[in-house]
Protein backbone atom coordinates (compact mmCIF):
# COMPACT_ATOMS: atom_id res chain seq x y z
CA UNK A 1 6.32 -23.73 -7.27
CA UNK A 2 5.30 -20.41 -5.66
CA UNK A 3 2.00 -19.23 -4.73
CA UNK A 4 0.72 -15.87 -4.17
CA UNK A 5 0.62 -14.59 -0.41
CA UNK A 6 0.51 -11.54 0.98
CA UNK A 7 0.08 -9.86 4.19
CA UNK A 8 -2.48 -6.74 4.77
CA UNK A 9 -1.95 -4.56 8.09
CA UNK A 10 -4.86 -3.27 9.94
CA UNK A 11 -4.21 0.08 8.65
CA UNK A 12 -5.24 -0.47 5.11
CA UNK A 13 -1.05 -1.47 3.71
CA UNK A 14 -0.85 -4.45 1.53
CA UNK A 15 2.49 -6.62 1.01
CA UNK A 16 2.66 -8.97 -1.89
CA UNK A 17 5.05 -11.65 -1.88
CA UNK A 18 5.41 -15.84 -2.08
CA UNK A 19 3.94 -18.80 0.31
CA UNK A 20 6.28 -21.06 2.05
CA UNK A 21 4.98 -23.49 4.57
CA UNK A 22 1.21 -24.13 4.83
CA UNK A 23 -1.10 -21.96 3.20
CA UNK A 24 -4.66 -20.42 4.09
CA UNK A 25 -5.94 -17.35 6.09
CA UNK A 26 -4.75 -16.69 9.08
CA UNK A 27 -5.17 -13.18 11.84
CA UNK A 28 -2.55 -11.80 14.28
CA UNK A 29 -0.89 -9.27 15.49
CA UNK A 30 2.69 -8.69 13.54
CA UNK A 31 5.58 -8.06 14.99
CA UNK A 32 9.24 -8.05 14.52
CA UNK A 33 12.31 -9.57 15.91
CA UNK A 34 15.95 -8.39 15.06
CA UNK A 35 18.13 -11.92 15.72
CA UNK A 36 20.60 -13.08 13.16
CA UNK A 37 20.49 -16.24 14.65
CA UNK A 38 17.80 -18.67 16.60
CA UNK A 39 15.01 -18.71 14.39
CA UNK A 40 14.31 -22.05 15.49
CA UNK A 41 13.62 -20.66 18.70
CA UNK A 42 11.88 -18.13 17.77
CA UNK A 43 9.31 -20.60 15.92
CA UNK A 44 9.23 -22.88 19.10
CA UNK A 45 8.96 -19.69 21.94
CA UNK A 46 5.34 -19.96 23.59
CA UNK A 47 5.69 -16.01 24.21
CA UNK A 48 5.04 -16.01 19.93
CA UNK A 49 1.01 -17.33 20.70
CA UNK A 50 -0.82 -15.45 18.82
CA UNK A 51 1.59 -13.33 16.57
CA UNK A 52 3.22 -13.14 13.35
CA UNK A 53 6.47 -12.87 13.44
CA UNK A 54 8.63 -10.92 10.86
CA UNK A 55 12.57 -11.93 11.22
CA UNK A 56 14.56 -8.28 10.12
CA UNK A 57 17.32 -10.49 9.29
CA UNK A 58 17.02 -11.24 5.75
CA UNK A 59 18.20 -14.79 5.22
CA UNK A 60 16.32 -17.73 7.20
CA UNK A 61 16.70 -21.61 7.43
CA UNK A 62 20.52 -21.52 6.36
CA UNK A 63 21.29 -24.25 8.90
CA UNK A 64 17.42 -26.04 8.79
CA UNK A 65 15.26 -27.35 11.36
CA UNK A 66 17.29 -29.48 14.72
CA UNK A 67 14.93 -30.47 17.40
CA UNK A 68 17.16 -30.79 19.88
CA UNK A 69 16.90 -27.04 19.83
CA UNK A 70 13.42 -26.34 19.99
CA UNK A 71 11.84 -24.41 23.28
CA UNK A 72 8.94 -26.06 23.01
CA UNK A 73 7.20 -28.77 21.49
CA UNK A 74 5.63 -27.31 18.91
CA UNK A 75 5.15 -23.92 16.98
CA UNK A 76 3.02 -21.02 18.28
CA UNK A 77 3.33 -18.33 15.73
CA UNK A 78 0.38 -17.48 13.81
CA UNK A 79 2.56 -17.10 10.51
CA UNK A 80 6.31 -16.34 9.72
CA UNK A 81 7.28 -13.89 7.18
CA UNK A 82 10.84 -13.77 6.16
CA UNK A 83 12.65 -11.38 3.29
CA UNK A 84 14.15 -15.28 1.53
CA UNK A 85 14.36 -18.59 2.86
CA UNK A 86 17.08 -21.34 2.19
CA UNK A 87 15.79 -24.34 0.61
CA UNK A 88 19.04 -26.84 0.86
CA UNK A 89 20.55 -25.76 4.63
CA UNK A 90 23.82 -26.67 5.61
CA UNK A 91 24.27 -28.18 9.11
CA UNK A 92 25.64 -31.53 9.98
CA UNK A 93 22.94 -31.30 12.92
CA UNK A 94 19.71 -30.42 9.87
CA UNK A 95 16.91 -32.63 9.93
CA UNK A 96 14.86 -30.57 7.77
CA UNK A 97 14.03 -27.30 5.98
CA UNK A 98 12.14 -24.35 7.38
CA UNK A 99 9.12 -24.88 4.29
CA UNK A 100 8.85 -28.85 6.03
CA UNK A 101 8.66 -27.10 9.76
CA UNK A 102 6.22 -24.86 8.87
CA UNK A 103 3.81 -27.53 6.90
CA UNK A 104 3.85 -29.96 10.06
CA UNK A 105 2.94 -26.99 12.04
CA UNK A 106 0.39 -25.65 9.98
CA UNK A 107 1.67 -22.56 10.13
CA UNK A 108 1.19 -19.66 7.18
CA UNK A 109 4.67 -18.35 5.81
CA UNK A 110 5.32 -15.38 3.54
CA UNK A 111 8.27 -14.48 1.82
CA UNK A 112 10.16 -12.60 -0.76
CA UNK A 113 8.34 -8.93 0.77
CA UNK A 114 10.17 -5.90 1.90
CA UNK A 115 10.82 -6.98 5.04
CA UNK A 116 12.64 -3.92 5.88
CA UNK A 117 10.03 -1.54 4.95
CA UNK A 118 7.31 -3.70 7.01
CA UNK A 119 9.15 -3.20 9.94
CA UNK A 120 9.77 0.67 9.55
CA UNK A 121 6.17 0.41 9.49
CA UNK A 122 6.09 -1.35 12.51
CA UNK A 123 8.07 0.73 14.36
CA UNK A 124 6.89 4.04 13.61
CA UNK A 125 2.98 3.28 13.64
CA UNK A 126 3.68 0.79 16.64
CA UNK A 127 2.92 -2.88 17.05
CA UNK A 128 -0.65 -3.85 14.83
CA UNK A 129 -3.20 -6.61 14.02
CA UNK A 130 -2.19 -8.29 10.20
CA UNK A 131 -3.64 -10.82 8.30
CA UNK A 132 -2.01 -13.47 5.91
CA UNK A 133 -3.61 -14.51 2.78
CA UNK A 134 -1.62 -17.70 1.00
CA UNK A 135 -3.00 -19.95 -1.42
CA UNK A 136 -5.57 -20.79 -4.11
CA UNK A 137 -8.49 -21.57 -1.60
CA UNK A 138 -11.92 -20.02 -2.21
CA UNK A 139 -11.41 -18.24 1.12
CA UNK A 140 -8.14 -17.11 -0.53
CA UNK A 141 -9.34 -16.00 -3.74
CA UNK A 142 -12.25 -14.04 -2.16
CA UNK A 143 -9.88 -12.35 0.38
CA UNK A 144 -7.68 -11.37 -2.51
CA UNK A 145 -10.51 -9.81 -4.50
CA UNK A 146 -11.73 -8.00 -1.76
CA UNK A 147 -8.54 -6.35 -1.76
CA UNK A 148 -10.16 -4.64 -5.32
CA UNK A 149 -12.74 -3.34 -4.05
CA UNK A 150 -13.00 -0.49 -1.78
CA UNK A 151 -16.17 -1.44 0.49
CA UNK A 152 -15.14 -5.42 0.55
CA UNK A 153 -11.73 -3.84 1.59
CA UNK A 154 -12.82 -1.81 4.63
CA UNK A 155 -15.39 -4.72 6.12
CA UNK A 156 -11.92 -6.89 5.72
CA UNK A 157 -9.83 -4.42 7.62
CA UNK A 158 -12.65 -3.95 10.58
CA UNK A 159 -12.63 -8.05 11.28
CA UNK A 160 -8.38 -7.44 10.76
CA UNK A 161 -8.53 -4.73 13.96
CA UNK A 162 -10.82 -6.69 16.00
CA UNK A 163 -8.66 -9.50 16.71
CA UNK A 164 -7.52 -10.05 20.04
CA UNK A 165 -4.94 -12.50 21.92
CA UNK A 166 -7.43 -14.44 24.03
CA UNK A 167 -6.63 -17.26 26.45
CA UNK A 168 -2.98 -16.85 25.64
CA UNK A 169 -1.31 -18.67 28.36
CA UNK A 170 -3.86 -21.50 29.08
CA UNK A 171 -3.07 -22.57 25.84
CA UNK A 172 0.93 -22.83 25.86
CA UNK A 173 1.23 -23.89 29.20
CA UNK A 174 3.55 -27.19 29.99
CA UNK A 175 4.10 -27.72 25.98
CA UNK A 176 7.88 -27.87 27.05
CA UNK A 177 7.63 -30.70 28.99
CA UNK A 178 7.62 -32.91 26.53
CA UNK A 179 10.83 -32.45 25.32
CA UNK A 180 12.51 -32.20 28.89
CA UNK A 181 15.53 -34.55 29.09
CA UNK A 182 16.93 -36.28 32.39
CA UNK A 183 20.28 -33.32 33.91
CA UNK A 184 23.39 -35.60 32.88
CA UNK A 185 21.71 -36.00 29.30
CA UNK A 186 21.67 -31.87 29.51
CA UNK A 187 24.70 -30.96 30.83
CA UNK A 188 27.05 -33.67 28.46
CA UNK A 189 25.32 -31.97 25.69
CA UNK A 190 25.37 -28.55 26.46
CA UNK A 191 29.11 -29.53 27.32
CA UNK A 192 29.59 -30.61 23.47
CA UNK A 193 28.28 -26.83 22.37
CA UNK A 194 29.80 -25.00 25.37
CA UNK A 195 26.53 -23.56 26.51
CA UNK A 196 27.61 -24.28 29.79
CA UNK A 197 26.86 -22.41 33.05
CA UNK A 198 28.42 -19.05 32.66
CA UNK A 199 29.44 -16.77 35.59
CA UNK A 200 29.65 -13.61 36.37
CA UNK A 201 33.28 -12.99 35.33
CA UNK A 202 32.19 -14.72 31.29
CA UNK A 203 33.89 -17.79 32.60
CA UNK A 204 32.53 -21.47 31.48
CA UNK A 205 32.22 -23.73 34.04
CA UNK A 206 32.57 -27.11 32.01
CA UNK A 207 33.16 -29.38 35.33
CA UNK A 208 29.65 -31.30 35.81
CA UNK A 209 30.14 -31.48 39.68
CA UNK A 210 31.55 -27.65 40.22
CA UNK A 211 28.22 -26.68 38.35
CA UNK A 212 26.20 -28.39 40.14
CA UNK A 213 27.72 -28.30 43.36
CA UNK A 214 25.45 -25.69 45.05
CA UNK A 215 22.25 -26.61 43.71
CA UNK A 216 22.69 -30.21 44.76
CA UNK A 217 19.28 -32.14 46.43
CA UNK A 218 17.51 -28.59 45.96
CA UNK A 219 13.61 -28.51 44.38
CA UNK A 220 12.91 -25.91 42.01
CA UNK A 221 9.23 -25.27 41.06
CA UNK A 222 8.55 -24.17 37.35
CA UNK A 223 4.91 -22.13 37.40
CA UNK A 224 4.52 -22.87 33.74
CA UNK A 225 3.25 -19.57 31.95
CA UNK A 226 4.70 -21.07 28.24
CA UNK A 227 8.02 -21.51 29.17
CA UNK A 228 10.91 -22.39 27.11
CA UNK A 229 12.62 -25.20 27.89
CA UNK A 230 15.85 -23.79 28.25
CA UNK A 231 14.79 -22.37 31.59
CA UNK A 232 14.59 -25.86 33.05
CA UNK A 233 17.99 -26.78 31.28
CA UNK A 234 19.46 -23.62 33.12
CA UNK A 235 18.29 -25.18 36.10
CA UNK A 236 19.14 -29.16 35.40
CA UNK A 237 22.58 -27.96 34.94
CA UNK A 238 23.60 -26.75 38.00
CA UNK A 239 22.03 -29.48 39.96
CA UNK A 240 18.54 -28.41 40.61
CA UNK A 241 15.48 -30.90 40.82
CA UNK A 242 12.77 -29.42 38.80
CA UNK A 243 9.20 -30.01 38.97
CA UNK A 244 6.72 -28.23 36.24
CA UNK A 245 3.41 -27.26 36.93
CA UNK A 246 0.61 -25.72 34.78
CA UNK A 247 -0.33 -22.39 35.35
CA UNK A 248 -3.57 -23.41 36.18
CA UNK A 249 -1.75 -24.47 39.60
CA UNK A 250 -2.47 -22.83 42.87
CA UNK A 251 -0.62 -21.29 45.91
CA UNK A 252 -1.60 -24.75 47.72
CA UNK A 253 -0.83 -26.48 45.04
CA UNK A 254 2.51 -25.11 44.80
CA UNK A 255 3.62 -25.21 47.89
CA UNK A 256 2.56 -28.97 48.79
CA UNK A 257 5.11 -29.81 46.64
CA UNK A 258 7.96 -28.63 49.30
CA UNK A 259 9.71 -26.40 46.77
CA UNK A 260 13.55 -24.49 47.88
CA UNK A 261 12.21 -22.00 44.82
CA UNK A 262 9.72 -20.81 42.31
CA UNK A 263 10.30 -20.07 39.14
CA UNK A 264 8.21 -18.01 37.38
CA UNK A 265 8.50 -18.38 33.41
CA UNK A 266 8.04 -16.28 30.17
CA UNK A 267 4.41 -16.63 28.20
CA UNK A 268 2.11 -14.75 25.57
CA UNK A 269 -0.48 -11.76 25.91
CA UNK A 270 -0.98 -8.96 28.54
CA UNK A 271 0.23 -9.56 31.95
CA UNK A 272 -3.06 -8.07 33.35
CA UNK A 273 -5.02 -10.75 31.67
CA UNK A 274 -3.85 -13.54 34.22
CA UNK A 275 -5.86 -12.09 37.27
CA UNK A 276 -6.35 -15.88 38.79
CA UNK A 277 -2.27 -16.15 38.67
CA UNK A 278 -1.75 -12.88 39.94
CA UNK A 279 -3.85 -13.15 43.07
CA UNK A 280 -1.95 -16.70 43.70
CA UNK A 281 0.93 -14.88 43.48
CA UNK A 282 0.26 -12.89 45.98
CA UNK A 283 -0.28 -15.73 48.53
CA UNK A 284 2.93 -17.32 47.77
CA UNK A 285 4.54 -13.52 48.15
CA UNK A 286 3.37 -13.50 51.77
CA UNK A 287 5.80 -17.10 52.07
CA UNK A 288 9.21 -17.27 52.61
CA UNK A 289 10.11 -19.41 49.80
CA UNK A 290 12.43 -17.39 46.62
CA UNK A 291 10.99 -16.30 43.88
CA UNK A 292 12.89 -15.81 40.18
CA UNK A 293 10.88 -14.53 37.72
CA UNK A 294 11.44 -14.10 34.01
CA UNK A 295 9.83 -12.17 31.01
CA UNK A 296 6.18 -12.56 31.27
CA UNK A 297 6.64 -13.97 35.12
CA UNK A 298 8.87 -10.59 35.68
CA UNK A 299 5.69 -8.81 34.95
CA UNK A 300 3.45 -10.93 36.73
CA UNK A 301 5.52 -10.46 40.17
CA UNK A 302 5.39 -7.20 39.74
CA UNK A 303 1.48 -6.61 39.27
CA UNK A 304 1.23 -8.77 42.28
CA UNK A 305 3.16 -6.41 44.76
CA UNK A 306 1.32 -3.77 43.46
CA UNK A 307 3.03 -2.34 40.04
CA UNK A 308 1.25 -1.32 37.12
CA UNK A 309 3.05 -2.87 33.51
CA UNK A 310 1.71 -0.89 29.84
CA UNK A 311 2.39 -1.93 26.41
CA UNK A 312 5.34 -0.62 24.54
CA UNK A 313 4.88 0.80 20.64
CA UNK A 314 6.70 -2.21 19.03
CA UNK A 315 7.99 -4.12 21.72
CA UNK A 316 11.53 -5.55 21.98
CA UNK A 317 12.52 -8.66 20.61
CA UNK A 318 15.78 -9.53 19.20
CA UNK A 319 19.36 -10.85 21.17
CA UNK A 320 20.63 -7.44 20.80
CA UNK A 321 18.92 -5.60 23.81
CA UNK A 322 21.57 -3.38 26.09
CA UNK A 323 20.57 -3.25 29.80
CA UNK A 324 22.21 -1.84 32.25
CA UNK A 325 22.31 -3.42 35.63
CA UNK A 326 22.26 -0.04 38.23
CA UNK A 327 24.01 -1.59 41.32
CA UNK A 328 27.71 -1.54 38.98
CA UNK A 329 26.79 0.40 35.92
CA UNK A 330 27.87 -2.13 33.86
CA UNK A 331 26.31 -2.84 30.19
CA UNK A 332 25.13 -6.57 29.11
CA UNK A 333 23.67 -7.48 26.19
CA UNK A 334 20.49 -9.22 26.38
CA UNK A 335 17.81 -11.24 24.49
CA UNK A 336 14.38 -10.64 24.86
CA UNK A 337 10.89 -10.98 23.48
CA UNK A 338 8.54 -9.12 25.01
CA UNK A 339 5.63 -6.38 24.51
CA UNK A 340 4.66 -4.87 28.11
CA UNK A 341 7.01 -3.61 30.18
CA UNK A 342 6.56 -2.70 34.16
CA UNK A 343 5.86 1.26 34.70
CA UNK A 344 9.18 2.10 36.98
CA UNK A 345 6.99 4.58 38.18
CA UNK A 346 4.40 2.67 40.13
CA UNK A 347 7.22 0.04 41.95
CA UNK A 348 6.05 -0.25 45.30
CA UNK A 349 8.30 -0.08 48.47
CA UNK A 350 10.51 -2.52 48.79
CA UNK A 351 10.98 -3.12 45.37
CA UNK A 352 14.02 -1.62 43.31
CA UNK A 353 14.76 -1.96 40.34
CA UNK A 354 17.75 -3.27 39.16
CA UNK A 355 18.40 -3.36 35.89
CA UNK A 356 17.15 -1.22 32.93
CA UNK A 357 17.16 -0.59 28.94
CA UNK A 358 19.61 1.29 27.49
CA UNK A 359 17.71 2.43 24.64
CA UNK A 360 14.05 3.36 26.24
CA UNK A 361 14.97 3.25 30.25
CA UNK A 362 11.95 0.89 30.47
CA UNK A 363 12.35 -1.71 33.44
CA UNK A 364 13.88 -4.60 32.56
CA UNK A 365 14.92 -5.80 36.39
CA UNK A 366 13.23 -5.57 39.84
CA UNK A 367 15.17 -6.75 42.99
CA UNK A 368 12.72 -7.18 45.97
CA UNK A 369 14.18 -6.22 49.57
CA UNK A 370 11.25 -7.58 51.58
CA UNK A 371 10.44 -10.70 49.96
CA UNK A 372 13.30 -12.88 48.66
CA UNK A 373 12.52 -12.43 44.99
CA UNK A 374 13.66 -10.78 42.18
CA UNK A 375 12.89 -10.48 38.60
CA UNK A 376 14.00 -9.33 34.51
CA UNK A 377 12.31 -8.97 31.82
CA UNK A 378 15.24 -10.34 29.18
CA UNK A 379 15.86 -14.08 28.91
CA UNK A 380 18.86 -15.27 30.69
CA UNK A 381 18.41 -18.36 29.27
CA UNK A 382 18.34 -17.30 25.87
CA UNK A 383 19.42 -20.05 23.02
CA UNK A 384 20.47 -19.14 20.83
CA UNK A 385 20.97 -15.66 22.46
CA UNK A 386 24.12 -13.82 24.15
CA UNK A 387 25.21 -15.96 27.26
CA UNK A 388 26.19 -12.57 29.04
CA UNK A 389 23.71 -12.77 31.83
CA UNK A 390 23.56 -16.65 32.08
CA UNK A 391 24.67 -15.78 35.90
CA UNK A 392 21.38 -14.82 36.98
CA UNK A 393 20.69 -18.70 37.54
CA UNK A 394 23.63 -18.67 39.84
CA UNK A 395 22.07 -16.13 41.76
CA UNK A 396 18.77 -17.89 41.87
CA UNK A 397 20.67 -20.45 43.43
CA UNK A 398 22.65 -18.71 46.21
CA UNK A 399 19.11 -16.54 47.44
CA UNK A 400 18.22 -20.62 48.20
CA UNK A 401 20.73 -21.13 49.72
CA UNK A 402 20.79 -17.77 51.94
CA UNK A 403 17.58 -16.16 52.26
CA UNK A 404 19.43 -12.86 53.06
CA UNK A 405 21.37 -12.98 50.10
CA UNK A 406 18.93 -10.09 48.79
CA UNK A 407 17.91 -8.73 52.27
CA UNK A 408 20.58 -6.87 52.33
CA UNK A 409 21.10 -5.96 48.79
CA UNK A 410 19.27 -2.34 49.86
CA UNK A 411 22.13 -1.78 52.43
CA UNK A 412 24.71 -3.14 50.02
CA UNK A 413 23.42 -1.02 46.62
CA UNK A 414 22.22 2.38 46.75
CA UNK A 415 19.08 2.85 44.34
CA UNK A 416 19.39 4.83 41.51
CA UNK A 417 17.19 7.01 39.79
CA UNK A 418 17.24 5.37 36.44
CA UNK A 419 15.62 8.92 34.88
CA UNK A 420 18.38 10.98 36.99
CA UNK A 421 21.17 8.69 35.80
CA UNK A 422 20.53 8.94 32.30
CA UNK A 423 19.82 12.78 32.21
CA UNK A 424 23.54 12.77 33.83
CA UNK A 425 24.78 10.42 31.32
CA UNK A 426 23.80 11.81 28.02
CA UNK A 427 24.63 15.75 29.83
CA UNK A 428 27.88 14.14 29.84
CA UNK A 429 28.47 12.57 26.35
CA UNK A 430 27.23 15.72 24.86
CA UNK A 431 29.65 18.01 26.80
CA UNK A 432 31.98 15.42 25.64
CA UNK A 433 31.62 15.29 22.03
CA UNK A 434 31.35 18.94 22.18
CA UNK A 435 34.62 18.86 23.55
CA UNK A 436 36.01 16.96 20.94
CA UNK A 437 34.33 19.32 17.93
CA UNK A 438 35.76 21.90 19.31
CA UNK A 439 39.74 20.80 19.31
């Protein structure tokens, strides 16, 4: 049986629609995400703390809930809003529906809204604070009435806009561990799905031993920032040992462990919050140990050598994100979930950036020349995601292996001016679709 939910934006729209999942009263800041697929790990991605998440594809929970999937243990959404839901899903892997997840994880789900014309919304007014209202609760029923009256309204919509994402990555930190699973477990499994090592070329590698060859008796440290758990599985599977620490750890701490590499993971909130991490970083910048950073950790690696990072209107998040890596000019498609992005501007010598986004030209790679680092803000990892840039774990691997590896990427790869390159680019496909009116 349904029950009245709806969803009112900070500035003043209401939705009206049905409650799925738990119901109550719930703030956060809504957002969108465009994937057709991989709302399980969506609903398990730490980088969700704090948000409520509105899927632009318009059927969810066709193939129900598999935990083998899940990035985490646990859901960190503040609520899920979805245009329908599937109540019987199809999937000789289901253990579950999406309305069952989203009960055990208390979370607030709305459905059966315009979830097209919410995320127009969101995109042209830019990213906002939202609150969900599901349920016959007293708190309900007086939240819905105040949505009568004009004064109850406005006090409503001034506690809506004060909410903040506080203590976002404290609180996600390590919840990934739990499901970790022992490499051979990984890789037999991964083998079953072919989400296997990719390389550059798109090529599987489905031979255990090739995969694993290089990485082989090497110690990878995870700085947990709310990772997903994919990262480590990236890692398992060609032959890393990984060790997980909270992000809570220190430079010391860190680096009593004897690591080969750091890896610095994806998490919630602003980068600029985590001022403890970032000076740490710094420290372990002035090592010689390789650094990979990803999403949130991109970010973080940055503001440590100096960038600046700013918050986009609406963010990106979807497995449908072009980049373009600058060193070949070549086009990948990319997953990502993410609302800051690093200013391209304020990169500091010896950092250049190496990849960026083909729709808004914001950053979305930095390659270090005098550390051995570098960074992107997609998810290489992503599951269930494109598997295009899957390599970047490869060459995470090889800087461990050679230190110079990205030394001499400066003398190898000429910079380019992302700004110049695209002026030339579109200059170019205008003259040439003028050209092609004209004959």
């Amino acid at each position: 049986m349904s029950t009245k939910a709806c969803i009112v934006l900070a500035n003043g729209q209401v939705f009206e629609g049905n409650s799925f999942g738990a119901t109550g009263c719930i703030t956060g800041e809504a957002v969108f995400t465009t994937g057709m697929t991989g709302y399980l790990e969506t609903l398990t991605d730490p980088s969700y703390y704090g948000q409520i998440v509105t899927q632009t594809f318009p059927l969810i929970g066709n193939y129900g809930v598999i935990p083998h999937d899940f990035e985490s243990a646990k859901s960190h959404v503040r609520g899920y809003i979805v245009r329908s839901w599937c109540d019987v899903p199809s999937n000789f892997r289901n253990q579950g529906t999406i309305d069952s997840f989203l009960k055990s994880n208390n979370i607030i789900g709305l459905y059966g809204i315009d979830t097209r014309k919410l995320t127009k919304v969101l995109r042209e007014a830019g990213v906002m604070n939202a609150r969900l209202i599901s349920g016959d609760s007293s708190e309900a029923a007086e939240e819905f009435a105040a949505l009568d009256n004009p004064v109850k309204k406005e006090k409503l919509l001034k506690a809506i806009q004060a909410y903040k994402i506080e203590n976002a990555v404290e609180s996600v930190t390590c919840n990934a561990v739990t499901i970790e699973e022992p490499a051979d477990i990984i890789f037999a499994e991964c083998k079953k799905y072919r989400a296997v090592p990719v390389t550059k070329d798109g090529l599987k590698v489905n031979d255990q031993k090739k995969a694993m060859k290089n990485g082989k008796g090497k110690k990878v440290v995870i700085w947990d920032f709310g990772a997903k758990a994919n990262i480590r599985r990236e890692l398992l599977k060609r032959g890393i040992n990984v060790v997980t620490v909270p992000c809570t750890a220190t430079a010391k701490d860190i680096l009593a462990l004897n690591p080969d590499g750091i890896m610095l993971t994806n998490g919630p909130g602003d980068p600029q919050d985590n001022t403890g991490i970032i000076a740490e970083l710094g420290n372990l910048c002035k090592t010689d140990v390789p650094i990979f950073g990803i999403c949130l950790g991109h970010q973080l690696l940055a503001l440590a050598k100096g960038a600046k990072t700013v918050k986009l209107k609406y963010g990106h998040r979807g497995a449908n994100q072009p980049v373009k890596q600058l060193s070949t000019g070549r086009v990948y498609i990319s997953s990502q979930n993410h609302g800051y992005a690093v200013e391209s501007s304020t990169l500091p010598e010896g950092a250049i950036e190496s990849f960026v986004n083909t729709n808004d030209r914001t950053c979305e790679g930095i390659t270090y020349t005098d550390i051995p680092a570098f960074s992107v803000q997609f998810h290489p990892e992503a599951s269930s995601g494109p598997l295009d840039l899957n390599f970047l774990f490869d060459d995470f691997v090889d800087l461990i292996n050679d230190h110079s590896y990205l030394r001499n990427f400066k003398a190898e790869h000429k910079a380019i001016d992302a700004v110049a390159y695209f002026k030339t680019t579109i200059k170019s496909e205008n003259m040439a679709c003028t050209a092609r009116g004209n004959k």
